[in-house]
PDB file of N, CA and C in Angstrom:
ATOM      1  N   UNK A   1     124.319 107.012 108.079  1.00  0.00           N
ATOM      2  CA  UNK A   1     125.628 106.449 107.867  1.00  0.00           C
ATOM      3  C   UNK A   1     125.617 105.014 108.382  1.00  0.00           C
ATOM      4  N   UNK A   2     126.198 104.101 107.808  1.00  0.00           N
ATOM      5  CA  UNK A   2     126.036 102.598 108.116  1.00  0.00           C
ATOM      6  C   UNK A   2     127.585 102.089 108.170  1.00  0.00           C
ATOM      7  N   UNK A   3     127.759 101.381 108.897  1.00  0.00           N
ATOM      8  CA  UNK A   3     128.991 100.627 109.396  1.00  0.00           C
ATOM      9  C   UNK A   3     129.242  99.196 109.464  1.00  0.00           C
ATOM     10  N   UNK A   4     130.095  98.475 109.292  1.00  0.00           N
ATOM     11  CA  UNK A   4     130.696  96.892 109.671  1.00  0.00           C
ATOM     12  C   UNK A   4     131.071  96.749 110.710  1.00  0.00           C
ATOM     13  N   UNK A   5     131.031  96.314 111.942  1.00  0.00           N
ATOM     14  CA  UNK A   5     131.766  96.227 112.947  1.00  0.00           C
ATOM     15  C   UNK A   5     132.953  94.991 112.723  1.00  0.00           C
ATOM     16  N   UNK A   6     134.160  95.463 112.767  1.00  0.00           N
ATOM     17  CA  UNK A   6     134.842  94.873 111.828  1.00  0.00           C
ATOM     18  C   UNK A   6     135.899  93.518 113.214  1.00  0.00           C
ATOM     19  N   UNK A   7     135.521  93.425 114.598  1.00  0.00           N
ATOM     20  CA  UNK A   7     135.446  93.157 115.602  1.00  0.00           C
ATOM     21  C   UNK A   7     136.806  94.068 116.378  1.00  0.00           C
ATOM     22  N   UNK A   8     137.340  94.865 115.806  1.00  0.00           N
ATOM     23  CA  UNK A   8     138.384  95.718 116.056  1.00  0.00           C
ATOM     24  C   UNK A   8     137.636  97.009 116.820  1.00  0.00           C
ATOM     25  N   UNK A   9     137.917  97.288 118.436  1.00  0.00           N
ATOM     26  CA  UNK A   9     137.495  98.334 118.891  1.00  0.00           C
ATOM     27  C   UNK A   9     137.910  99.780 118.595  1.00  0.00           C
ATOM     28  N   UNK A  10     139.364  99.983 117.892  1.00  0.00           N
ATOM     29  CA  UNK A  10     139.249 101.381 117.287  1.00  0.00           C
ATOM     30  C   UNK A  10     139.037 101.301 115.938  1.00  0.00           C
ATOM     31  N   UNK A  11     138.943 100.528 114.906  1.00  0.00           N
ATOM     32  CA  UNK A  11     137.711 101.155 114.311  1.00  0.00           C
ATOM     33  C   UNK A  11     136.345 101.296 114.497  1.00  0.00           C
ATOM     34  N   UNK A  12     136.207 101.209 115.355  1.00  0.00           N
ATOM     35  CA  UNK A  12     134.772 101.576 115.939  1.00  0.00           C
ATOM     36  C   UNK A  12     134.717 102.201 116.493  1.00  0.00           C
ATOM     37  N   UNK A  13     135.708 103.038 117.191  1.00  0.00           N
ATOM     38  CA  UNK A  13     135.845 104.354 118.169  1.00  0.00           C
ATOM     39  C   UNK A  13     135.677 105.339 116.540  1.00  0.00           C
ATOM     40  N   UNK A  14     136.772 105.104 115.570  1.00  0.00           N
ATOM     41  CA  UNK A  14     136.987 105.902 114.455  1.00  0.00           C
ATOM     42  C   UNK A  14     135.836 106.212 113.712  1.00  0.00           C
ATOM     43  N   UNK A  15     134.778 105.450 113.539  1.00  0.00           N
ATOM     44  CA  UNK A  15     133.202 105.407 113.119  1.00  0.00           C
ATOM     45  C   UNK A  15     132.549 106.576 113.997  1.00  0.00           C
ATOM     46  N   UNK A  16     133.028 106.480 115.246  1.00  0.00           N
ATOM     47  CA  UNK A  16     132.026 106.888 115.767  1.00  0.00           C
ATOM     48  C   UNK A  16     132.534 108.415 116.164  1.00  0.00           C
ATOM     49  N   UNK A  17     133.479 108.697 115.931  1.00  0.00           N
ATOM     50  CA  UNK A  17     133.677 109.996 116.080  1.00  0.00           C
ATOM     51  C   UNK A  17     133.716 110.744 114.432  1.00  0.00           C
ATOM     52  N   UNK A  18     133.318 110.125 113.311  1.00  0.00           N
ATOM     53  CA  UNK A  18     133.049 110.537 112.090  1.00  0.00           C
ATOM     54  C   UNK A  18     131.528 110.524 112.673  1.00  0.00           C
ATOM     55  N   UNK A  19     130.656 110.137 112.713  1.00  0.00           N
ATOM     56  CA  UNK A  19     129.485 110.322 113.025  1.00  0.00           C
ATOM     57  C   UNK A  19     129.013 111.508 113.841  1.00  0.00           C
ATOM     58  N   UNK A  20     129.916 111.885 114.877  1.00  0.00           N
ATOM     59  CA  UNK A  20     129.599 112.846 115.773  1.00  0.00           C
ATOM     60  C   UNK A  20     130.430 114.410 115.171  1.00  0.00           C
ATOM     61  N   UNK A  21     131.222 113.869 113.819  1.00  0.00           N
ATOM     62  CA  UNK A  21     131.589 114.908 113.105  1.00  0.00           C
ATOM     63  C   UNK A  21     130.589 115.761 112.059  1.00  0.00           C
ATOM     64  N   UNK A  22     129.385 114.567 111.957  1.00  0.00           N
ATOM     65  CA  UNK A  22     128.881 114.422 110.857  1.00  0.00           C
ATOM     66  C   UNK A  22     127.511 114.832 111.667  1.00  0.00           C
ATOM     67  N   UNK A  23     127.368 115.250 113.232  1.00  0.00           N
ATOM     68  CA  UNK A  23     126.303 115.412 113.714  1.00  0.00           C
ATOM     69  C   UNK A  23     124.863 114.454 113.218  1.00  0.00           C
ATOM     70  N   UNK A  24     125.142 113.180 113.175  1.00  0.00           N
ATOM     71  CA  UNK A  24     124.095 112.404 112.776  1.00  0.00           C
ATOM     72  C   UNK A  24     124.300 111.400 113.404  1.00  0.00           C
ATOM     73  N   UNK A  25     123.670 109.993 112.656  1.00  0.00           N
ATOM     74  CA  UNK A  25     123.046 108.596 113.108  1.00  0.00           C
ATOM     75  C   UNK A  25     123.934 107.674 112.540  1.00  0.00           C
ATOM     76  N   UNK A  26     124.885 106.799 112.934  1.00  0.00           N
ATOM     77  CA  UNK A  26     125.279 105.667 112.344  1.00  0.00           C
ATOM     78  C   UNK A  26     124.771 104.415 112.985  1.00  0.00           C
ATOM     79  N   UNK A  27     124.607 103.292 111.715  1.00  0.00           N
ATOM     80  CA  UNK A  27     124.200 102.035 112.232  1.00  0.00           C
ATOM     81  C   UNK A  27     125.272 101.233 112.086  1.00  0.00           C
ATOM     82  N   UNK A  28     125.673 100.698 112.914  1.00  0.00           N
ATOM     83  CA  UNK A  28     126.777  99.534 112.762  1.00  0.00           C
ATOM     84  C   UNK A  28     125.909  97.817 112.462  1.00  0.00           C
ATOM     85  N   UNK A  29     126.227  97.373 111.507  1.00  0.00           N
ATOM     86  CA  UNK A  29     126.113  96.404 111.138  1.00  0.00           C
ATOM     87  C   UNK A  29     126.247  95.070 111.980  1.00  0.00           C
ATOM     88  N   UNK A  30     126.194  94.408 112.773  1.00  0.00           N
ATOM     89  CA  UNK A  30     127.077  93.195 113.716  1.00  0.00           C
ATOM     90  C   UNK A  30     126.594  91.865 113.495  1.00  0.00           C
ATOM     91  N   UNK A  31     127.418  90.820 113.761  1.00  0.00           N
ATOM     92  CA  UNK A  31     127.040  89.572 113.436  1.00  0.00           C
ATOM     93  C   UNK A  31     126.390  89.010 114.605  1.00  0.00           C
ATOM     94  N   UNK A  32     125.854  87.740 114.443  1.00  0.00           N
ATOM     95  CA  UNK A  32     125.343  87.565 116.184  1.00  0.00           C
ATOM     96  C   UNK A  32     125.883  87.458 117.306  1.00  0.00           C
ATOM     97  N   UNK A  33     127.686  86.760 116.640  1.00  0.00           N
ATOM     98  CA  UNK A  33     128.370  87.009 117.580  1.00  0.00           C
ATOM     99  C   UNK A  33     129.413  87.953 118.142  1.00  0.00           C
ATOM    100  N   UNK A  34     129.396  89.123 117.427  1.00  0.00           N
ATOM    101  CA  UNK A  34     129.330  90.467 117.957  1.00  0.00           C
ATOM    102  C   UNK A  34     128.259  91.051 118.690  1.00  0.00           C
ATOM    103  N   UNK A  35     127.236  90.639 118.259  1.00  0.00           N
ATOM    104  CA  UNK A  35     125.938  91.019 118.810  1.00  0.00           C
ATOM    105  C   UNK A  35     126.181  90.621 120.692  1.00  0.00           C
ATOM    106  N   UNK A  36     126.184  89.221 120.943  1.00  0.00           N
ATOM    107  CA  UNK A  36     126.720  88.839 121.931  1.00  0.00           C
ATOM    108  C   UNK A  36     127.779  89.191 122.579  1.00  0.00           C
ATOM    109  N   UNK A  37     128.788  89.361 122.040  1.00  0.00           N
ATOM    110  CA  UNK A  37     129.988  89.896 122.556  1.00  0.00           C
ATOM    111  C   UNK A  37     129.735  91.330 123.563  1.00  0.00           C
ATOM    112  N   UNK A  38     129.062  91.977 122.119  1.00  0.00           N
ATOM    113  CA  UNK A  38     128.431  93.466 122.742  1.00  0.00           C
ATOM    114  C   UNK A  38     127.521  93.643 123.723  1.00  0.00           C
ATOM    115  N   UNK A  39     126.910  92.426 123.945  1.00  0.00           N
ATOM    116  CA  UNK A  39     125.462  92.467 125.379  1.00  0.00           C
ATOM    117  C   UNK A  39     126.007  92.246 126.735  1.00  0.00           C
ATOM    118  N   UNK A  40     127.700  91.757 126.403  1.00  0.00           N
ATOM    119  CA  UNK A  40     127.867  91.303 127.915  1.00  0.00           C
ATOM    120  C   UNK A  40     128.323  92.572 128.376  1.00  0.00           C
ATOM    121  N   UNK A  41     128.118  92.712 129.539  1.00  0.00           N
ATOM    122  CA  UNK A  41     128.559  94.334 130.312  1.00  0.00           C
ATOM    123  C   UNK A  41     129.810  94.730 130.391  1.00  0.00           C
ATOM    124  N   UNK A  42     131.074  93.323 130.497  1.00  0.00           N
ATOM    125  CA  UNK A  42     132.255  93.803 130.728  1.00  0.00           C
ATOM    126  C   UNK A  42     132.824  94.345 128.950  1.00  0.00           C
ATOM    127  N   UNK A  43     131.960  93.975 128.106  1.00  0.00           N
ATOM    128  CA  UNK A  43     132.211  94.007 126.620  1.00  0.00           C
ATOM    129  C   UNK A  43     131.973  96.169 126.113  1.00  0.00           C
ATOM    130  N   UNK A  44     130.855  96.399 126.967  1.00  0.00           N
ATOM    131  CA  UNK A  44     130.363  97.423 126.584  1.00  0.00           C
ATOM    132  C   UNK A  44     131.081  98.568 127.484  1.00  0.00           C
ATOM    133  N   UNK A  45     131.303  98.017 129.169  1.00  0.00           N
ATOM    134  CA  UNK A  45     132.399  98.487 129.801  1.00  0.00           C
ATOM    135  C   UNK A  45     133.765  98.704 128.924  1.00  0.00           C
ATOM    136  N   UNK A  46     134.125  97.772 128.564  1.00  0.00           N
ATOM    137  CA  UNK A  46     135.738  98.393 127.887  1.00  0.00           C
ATOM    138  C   UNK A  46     135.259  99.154 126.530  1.00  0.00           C
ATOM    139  N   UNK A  47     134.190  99.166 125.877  1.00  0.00           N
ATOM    140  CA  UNK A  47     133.905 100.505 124.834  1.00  0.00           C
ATOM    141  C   UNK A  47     133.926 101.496 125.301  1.00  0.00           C
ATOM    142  N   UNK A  48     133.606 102.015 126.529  1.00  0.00           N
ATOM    143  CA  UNK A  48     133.452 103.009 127.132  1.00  0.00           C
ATOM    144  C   UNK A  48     134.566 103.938 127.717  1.00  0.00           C
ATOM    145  N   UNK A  49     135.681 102.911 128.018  1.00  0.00           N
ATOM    146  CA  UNK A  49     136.863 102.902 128.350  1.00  0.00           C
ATOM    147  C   UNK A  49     137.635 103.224 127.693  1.00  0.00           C
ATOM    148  N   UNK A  50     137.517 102.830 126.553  1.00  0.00           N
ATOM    149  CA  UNK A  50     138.681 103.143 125.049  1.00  0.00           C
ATOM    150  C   UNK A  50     137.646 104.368 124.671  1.00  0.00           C
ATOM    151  N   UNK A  51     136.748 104.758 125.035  1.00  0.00           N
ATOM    152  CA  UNK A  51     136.182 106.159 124.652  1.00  0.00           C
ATOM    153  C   UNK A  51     136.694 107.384 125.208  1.00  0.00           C
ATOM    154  N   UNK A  52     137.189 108.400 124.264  1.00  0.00           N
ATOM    155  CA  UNK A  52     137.883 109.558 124.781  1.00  0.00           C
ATOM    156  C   UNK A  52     136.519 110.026 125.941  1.00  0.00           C
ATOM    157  N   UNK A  53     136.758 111.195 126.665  1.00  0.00           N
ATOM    158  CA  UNK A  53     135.790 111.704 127.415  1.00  0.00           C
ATOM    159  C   UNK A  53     134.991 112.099 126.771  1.00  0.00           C
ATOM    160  N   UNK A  54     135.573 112.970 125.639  1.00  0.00           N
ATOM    161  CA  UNK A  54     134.837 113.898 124.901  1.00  0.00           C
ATOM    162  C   UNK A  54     133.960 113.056 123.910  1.00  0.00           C
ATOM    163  N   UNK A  55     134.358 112.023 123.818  1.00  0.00           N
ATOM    164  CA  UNK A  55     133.769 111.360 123.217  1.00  0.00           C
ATOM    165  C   UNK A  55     132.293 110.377 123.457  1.00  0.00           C
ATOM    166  N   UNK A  56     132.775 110.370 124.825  1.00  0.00           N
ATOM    167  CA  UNK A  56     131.848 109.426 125.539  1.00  0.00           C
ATOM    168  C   UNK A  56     130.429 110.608 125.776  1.00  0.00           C
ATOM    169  N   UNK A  57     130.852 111.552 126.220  1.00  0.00           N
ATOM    170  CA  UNK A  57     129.983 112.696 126.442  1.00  0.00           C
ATOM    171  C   UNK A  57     128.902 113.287 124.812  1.00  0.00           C
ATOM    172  N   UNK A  58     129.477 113.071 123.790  1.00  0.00           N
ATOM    173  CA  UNK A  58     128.699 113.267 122.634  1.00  0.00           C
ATOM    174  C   UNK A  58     127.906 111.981 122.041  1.00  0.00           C
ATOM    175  N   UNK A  59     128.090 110.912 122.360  1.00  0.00           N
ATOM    176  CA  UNK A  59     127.380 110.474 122.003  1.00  0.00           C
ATOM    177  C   UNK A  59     126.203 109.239 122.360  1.00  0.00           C
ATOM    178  N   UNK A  60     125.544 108.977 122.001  1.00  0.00           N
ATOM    179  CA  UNK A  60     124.318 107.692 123.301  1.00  0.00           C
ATOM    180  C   UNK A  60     124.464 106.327 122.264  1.00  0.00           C
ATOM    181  N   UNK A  61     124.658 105.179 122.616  1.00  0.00           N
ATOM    182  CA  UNK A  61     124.490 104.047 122.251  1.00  0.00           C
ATOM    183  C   UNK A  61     123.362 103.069 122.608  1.00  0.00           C
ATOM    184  N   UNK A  62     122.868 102.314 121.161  1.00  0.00           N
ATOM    185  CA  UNK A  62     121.462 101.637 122.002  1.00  0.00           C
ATOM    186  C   UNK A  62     121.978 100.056 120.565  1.00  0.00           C
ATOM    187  N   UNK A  63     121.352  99.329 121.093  1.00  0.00           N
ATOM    188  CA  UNK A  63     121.132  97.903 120.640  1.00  0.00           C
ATOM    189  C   UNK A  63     119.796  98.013 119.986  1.00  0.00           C
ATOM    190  N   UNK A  64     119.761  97.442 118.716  1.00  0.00           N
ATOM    191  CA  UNK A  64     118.600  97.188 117.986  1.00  0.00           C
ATOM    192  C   UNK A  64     118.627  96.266 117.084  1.00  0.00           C
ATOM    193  N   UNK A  65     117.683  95.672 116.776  1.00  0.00           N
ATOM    194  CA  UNK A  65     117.340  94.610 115.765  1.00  0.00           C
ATOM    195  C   UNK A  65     116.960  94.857 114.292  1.00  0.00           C
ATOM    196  N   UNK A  66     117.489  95.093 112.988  1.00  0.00           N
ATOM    197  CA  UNK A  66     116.576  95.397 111.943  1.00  0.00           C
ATOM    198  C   UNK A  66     116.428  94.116 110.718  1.00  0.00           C
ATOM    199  N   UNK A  67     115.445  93.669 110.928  1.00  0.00           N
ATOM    200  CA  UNK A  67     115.233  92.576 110.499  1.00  0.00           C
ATOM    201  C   UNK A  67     115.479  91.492 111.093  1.00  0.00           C
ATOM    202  N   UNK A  68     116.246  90.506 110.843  1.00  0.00           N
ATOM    203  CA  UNK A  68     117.207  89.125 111.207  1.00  0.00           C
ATOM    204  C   UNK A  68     118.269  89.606 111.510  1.00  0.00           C
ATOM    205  N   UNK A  69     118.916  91.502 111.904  1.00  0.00           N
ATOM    206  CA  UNK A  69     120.083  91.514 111.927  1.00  0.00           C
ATOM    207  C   UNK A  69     120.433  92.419 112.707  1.00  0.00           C
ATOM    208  N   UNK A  70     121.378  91.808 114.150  1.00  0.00           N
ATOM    209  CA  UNK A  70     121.608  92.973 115.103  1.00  0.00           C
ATOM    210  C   UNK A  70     122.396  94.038 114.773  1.00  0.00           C
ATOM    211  N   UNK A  71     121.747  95.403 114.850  1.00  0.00           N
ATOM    212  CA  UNK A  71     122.527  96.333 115.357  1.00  0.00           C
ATOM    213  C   UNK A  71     123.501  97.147 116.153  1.00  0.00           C
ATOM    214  N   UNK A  72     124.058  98.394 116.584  1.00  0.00           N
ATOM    215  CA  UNK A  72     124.398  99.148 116.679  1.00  0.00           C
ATOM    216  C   UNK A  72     124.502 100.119 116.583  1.00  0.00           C
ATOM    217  N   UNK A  73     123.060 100.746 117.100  1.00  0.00           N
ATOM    218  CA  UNK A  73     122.860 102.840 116.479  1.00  0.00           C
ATOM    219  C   UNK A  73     123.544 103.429 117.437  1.00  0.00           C
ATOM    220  N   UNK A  74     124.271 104.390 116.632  1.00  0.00           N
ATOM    221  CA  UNK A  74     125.297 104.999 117.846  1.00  0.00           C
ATOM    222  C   UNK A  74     124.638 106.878 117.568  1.00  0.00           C
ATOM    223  N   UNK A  75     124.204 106.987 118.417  1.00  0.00           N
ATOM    224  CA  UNK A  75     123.509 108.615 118.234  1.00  0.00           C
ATOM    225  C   UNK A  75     124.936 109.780 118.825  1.00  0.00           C
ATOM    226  N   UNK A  76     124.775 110.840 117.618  1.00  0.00           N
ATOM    227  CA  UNK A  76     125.377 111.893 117.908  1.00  0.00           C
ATOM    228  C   UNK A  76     124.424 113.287 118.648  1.00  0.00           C
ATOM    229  N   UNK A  77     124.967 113.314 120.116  1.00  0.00           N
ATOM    230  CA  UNK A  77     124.140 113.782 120.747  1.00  0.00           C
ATOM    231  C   UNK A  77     124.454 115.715 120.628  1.00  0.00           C
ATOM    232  N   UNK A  78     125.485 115.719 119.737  1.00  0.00           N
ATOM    233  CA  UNK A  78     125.725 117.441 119.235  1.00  0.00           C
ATOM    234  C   UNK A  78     124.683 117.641 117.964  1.00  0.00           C
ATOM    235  N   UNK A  79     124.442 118.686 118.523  1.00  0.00           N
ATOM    236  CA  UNK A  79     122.773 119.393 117.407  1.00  0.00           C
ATOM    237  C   UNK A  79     123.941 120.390 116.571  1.00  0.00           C
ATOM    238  N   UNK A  80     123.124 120.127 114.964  1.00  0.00           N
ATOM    239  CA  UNK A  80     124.063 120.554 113.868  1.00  0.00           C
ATOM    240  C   UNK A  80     123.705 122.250 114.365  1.00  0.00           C
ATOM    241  N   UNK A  81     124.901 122.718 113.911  1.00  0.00           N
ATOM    242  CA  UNK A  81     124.491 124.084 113.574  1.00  0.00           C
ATOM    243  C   UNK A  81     123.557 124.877 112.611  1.00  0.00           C
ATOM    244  N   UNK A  82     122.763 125.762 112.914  1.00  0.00           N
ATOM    245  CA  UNK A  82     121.688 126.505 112.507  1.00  0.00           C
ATOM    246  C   UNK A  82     122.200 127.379 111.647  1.00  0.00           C
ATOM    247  N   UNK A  83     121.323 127.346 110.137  1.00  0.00           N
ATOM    248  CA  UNK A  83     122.566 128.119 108.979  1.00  0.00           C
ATOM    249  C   UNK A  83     121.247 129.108 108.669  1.00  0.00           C
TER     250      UNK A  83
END
């Protein structure tokens, strides 16, 4: 699943709890200066903050590069159910 970070923090809470609905991987898209925005600590502190508990608890966030273009993989840390 792939995303815009659109610089609005609940749609990006809203991404990311479709993702953890979806028991998978979304990449958020970011510009460099989102990219930046997102590296400073007090930036990633208030994501965390506007994160429900339950929310914060399902899922792991990491910074990545693909290509010329920073990321945002946001991992859903709930394992799908076994059919």
């Amino acid at each position: 699943m792939e995303a815009k970070f659109t610089g609005r923090w609940d749609d990006l809470l809203i991404a990311m709890e479709r993702c953890v609905e979806n028991c998978g991987v979304m990449r958020v898209a970011l510009t460099d200066g989102e990219y930046k925005r997102l590296m400073n600590p007090s930036a990633m502190d208030e994501l965390r903050r506007r994160m429900s508990t339950e929310l914060s608890e399902r899922v792991m966030l990491q910074m990545e590069w693909s290509g010329m273009s920073p990321m945002l993989r946001v991992y859903s840390t709930v394992q799908r159910p076994a059919r």
